[in-house]
N, C-alpha and C. Protein backbone atom coordinates (compact mmCIF):
# COMPACT_ATOMS: atom_id res chain seq x y z
N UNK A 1 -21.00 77.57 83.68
CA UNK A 1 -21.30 78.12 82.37
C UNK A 1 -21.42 76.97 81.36
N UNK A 2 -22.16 77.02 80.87
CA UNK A 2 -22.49 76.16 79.75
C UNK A 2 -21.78 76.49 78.23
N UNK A 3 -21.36 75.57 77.66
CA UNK A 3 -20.55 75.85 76.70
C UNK A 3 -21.21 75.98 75.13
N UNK A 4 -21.74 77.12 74.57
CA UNK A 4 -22.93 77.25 73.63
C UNK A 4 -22.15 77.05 72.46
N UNK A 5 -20.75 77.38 72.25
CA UNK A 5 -20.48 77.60 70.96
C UNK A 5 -19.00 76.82 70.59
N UNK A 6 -18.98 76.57 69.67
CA UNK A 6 -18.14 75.45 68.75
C UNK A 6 -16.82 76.05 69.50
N UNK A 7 -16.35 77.44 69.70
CA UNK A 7 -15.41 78.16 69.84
C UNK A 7 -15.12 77.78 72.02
N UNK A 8 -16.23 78.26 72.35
CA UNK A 8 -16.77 77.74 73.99
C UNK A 8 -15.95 76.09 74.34
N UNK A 9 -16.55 75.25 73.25
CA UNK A 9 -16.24 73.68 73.85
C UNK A 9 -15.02 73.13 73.58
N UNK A 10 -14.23 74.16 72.23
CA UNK A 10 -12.98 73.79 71.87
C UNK A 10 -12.35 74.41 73.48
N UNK A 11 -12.54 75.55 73.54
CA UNK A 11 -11.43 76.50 75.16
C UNK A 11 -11.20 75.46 76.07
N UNK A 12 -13.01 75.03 76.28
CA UNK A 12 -12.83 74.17 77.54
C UNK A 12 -12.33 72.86 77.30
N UNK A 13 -12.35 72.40 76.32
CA UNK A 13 -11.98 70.82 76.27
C UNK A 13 -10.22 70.80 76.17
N UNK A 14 -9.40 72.38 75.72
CA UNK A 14 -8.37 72.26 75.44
C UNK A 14 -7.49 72.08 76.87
N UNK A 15 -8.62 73.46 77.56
CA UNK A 15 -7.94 73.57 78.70
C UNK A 15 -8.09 72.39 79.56
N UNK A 16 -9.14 71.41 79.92
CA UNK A 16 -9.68 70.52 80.57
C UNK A 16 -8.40 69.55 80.03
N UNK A 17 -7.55 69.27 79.15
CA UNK A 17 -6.81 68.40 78.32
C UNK A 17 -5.19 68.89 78.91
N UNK A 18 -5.30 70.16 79.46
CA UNK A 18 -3.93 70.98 79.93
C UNK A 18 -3.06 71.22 78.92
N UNK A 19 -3.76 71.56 77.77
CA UNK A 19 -2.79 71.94 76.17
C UNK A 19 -2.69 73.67 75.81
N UNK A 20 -1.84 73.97 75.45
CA UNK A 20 -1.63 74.94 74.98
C UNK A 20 -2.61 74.98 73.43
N UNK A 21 -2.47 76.43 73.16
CA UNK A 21 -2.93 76.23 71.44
C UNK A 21 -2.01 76.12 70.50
N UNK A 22 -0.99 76.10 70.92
CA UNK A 22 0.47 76.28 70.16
C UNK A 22 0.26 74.06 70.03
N UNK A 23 -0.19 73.85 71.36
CA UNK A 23 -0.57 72.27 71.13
C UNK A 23 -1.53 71.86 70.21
N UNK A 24 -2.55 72.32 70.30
CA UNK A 24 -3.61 71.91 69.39
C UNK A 24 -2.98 72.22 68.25
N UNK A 25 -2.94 73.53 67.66
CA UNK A 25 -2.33 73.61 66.62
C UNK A 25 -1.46 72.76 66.66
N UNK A 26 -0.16 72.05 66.61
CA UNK A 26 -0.06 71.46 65.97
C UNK A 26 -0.02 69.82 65.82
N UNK A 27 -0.84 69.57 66.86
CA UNK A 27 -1.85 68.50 66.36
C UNK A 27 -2.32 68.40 65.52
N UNK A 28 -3.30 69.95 65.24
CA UNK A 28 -4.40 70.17 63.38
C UNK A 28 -3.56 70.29 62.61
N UNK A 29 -2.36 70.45 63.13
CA UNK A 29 -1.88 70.89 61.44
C UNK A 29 -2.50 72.32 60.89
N UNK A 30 -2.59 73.56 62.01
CA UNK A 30 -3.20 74.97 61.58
C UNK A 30 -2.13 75.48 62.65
N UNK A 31 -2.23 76.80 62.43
CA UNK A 31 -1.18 78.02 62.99
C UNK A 31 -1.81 77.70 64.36
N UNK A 32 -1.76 78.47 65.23
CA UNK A 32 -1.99 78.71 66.62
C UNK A 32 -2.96 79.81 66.72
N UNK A 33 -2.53 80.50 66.11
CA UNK A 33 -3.69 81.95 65.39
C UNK A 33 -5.09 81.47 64.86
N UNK A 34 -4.45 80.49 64.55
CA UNK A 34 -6.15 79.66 63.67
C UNK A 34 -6.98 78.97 65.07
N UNK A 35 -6.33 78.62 66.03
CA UNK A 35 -6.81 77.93 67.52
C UNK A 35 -7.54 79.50 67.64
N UNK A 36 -6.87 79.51 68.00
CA UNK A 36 -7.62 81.48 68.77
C UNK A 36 -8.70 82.10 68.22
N UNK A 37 -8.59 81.79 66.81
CA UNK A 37 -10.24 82.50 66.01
C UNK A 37 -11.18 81.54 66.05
N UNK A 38 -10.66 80.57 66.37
CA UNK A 38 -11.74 79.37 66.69
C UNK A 38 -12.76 79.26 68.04
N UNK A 39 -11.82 79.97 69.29
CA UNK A 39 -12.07 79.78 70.10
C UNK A 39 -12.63 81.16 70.31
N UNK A 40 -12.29 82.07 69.56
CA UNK A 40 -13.20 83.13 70.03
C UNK A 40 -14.20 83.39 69.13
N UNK A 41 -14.84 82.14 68.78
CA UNK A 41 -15.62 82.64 67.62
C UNK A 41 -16.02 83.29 66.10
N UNK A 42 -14.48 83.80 66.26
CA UNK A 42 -14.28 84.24 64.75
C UNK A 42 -14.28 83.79 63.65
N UNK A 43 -13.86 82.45 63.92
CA UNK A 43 -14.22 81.68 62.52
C UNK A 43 -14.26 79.89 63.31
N UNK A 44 -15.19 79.09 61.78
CA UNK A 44 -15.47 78.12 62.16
C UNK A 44 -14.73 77.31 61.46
N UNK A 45 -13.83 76.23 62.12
CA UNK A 45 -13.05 74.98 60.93
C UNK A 45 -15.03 74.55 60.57
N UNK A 46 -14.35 73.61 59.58
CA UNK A 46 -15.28 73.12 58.38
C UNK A 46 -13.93 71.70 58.23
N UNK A 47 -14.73 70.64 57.46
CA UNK A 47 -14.17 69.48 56.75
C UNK A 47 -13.31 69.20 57.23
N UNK A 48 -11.92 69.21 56.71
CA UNK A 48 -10.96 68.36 57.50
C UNK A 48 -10.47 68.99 58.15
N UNK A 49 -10.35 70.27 58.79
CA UNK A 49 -9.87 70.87 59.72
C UNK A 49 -10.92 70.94 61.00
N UNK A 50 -11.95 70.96 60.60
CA UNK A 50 -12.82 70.11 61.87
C UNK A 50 -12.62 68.67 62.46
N UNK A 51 -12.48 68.15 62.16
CA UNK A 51 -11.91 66.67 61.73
C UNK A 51 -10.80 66.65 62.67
N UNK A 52 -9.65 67.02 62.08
CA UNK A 52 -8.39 67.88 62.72
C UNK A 52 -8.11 68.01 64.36
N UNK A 53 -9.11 69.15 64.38
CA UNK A 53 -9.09 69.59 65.58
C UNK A 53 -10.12 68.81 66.37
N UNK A 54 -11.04 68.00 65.90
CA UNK A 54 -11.51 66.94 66.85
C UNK A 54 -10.73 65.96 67.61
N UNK A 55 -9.40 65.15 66.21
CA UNK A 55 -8.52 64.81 66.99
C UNK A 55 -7.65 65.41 68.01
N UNK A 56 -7.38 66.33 67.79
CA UNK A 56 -6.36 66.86 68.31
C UNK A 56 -7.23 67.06 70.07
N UNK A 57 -8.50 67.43 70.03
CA UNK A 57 -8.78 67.79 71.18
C UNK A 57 -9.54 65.98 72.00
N UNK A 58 -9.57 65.45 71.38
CA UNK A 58 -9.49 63.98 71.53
C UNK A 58 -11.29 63.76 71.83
N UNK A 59 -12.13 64.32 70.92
CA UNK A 59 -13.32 64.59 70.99
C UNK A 59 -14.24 64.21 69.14
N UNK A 60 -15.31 64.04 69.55
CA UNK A 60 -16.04 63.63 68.26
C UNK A 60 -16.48 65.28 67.64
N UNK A 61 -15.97 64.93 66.47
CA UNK A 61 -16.53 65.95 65.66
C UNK A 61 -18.05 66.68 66.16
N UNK A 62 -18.94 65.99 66.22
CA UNK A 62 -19.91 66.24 66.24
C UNK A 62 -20.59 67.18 67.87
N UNK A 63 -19.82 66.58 68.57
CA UNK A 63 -19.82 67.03 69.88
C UNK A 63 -19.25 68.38 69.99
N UNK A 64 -17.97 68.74 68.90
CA UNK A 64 -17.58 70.06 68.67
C UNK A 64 -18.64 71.29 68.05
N UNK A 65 -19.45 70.45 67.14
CA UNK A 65 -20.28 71.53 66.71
C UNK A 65 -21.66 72.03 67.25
N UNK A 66 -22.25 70.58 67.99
CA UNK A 66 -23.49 70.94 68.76
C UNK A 66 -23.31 70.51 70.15
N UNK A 67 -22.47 70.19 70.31
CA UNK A 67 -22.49 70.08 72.68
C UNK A 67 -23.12 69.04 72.87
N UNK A 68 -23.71 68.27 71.89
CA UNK A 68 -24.88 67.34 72.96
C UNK A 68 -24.50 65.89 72.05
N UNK A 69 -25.32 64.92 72.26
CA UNK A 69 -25.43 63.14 71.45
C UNK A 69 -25.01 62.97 71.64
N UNK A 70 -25.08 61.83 71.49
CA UNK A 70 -24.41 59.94 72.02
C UNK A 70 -23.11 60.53 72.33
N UNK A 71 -22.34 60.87 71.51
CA UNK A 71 -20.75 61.10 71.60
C UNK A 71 -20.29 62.15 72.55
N UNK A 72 -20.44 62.16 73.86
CA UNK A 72 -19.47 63.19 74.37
C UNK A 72 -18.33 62.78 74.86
N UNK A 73 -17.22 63.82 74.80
CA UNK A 73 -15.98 63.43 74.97
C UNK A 73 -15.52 62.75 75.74
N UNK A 74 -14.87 61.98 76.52
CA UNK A 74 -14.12 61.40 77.29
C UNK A 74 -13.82 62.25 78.41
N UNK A 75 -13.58 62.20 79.29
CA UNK A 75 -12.52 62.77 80.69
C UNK A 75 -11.18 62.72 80.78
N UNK A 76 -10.48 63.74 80.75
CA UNK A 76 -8.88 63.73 80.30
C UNK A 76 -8.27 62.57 80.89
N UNK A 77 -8.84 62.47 82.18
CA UNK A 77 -8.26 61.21 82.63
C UNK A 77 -8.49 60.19 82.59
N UNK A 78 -9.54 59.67 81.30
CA UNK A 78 -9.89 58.57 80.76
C UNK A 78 -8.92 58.54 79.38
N UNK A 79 -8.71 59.25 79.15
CA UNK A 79 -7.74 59.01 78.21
C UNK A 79 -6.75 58.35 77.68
N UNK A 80 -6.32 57.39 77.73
CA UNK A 80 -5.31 56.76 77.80
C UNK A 80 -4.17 56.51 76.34
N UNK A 81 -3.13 56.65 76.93
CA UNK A 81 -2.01 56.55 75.95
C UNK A 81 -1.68 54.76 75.06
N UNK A 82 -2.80 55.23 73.85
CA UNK A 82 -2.50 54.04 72.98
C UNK A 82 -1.09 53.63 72.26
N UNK A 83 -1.33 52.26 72.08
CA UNK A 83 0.14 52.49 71.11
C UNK A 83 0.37 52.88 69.56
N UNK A 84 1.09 53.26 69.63
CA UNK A 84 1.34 54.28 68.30
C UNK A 84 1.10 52.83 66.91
N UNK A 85 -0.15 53.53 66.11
CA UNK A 85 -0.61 52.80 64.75
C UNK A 85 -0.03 52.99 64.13
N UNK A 86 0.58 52.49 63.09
CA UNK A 86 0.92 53.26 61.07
C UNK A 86 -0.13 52.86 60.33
N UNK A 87 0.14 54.55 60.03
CA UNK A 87 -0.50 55.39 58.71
C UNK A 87 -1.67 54.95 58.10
N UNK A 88 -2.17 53.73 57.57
CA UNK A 88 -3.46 53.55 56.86
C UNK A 88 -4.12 53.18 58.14
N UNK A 89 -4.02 52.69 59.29
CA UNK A 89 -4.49 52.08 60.18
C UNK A 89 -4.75 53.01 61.14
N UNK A 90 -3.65 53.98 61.63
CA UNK A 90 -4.05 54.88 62.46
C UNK A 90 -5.78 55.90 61.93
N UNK A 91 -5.51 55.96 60.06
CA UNK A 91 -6.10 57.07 59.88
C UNK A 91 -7.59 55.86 60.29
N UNK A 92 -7.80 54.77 59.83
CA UNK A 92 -8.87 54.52 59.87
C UNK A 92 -9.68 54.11 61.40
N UNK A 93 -8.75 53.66 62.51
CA UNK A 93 -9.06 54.08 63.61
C UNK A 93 -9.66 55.81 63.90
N UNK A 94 -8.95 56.47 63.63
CA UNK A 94 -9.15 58.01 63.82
C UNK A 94 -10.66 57.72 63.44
N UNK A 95 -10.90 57.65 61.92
CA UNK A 95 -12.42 58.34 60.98
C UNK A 95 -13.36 57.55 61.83
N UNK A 96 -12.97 56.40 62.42
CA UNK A 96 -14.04 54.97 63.05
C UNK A 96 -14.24 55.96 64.47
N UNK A 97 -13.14 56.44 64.95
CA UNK A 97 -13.80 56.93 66.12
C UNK A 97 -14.84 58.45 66.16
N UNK A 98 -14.42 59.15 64.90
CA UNK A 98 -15.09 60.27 64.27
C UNK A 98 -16.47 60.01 64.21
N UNK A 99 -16.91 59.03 64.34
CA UNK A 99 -17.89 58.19 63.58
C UNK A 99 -19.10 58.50 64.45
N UNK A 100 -20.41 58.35 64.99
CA UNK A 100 -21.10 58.26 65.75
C UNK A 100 -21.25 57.19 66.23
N UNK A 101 -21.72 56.48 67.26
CA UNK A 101 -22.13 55.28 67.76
C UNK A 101 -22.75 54.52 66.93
N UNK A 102 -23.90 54.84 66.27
CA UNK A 102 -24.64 54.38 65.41
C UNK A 102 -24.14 53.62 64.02
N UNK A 103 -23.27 54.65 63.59
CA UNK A 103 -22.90 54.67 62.51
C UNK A 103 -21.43 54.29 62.61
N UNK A 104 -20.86 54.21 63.91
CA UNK A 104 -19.69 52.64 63.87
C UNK A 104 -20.11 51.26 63.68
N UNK A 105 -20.94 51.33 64.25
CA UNK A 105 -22.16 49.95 64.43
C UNK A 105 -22.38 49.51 62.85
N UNK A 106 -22.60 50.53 62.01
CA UNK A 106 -22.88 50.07 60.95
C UNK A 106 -21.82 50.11 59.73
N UNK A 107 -20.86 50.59 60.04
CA UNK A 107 -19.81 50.35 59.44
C UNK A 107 -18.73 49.04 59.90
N UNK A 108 -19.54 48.49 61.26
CA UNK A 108 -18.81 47.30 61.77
C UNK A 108 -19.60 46.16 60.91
N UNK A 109 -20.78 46.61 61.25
CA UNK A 109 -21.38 45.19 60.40
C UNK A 109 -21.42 45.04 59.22
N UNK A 110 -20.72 46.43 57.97
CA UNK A 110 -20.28 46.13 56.61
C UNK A 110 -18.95 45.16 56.49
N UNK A 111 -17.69 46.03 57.38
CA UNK A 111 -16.86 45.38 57.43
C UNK A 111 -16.91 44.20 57.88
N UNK A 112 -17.68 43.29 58.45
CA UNK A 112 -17.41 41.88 58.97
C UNK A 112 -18.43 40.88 57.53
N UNK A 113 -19.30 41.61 56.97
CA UNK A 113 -19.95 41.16 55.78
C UNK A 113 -18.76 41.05 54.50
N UNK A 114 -17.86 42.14 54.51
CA UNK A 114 -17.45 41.81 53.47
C UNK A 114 -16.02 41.00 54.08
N UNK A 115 -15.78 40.63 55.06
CA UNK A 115 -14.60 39.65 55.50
C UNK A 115 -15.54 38.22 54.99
N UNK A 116 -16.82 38.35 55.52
CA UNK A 116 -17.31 36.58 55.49
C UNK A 116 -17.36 36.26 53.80
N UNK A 117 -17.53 37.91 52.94
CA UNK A 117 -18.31 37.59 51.53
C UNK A 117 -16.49 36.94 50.84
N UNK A 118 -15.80 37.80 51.26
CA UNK A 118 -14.09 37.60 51.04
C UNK A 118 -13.91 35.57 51.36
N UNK A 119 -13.96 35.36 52.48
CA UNK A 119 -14.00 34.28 53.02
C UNK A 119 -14.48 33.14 52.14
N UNK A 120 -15.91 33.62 51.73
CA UNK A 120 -16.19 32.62 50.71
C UNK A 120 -16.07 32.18 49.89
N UNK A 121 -15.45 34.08 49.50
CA UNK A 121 -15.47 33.87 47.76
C UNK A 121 -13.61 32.77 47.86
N UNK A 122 -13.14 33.31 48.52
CA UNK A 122 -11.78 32.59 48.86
C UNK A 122 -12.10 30.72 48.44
N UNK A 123 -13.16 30.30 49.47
CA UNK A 123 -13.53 29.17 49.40
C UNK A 123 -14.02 28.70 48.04
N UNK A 124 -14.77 29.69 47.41
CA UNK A 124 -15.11 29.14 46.26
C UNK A 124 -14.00 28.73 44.90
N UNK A 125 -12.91 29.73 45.34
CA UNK A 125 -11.80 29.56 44.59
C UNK A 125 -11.39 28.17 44.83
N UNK A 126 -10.64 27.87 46.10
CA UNK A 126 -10.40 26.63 46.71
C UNK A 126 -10.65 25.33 45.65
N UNK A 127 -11.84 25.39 45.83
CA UNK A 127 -13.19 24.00 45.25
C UNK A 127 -12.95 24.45 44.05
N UNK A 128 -13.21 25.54 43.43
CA UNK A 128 -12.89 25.27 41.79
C UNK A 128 -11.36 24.79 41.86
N UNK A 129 -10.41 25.15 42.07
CA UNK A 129 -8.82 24.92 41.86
C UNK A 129 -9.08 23.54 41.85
N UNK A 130 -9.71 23.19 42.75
CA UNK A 130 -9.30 21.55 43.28
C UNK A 130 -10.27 20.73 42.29
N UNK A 131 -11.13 21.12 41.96
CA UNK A 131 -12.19 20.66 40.75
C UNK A 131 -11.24 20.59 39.33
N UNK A 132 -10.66 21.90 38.79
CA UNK A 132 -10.08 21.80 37.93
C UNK A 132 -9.02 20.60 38.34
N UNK A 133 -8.01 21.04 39.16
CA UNK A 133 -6.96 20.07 39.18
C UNK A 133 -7.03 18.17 38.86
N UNK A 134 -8.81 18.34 39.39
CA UNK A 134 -9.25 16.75 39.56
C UNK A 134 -9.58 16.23 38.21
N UNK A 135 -9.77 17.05 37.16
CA UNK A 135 -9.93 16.91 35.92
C UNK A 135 -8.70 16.55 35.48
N UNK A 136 -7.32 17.15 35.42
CA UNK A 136 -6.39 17.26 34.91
C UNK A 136 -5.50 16.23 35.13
N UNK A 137 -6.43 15.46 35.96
CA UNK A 137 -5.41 14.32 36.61
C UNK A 137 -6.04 12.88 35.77
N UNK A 138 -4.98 12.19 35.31
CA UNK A 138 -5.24 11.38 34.24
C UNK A 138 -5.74 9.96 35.44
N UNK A 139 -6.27 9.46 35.02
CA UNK A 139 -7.18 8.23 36.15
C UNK A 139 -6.17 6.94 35.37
């Protein structure tokens, strides 16, 4: 069976994961009741409770809502137990992996632009300090 609906790929990916919904929930941070209308179609997370439950089911957002692109989930048994991040770092790992392929790619090559633009501007400080200082120094 092919998995058509947002509610379809959450069941199977939970069960494929060997989680309860009492698990997912509270992974998302939603009731368990809220797993169940999800999965039967009754209602759709949206924003950060999509988000949410992407982590929680260890899957890209995007793969939750349409089944298909670059991003499909992992194999439970590819999974592997990272070591535990803090808080600003975990979240931004999380959103980076939320991310599409594409559009990690290009959020990698902002972040390494603004380390080199940082870098420089660092340097430019440097050379002025040392410029000023060379003034200040009586010959």
């Amino acid at each position: 069976m092919k998995n058509e609906t947002l509610g379809q790929r959450a069941l199977a990916r939970r069960k494929e994961l060997k989680l309860t919904q009492r698990d997912v929930a509270k992974a998302a941070g939603v009731a368990h009741v809220t797993i169940s209308q999800w999965e039967r179609d009754e209602t759709t997370p949206s924003g950060k409770r999509l988000f949410s439950l992407s982590q929680a089911l260890h899957c890209p957002p995007a793969w939750l809502l349409y089944g298909e692109g670059e991003a499909l989930p992992p194999a439970a048994s590819e999974i592997k137990k990272r070591p535990e991040l803090e808080g600003r770092l975990q979240e931004l790992v999380d959103l980076f992996e939320s991310l599409p392929l594409s559009e990690q790619e290009a959020q990698l090559n902002e972040l390494r632009a603004r380390v080199e633009n940082n870098n420089r501007l660092f340097e430019e400080l440097l050379q002025a300090r040392k410029r000023q200082k060379n003034l200040k120094t009586p010959l």
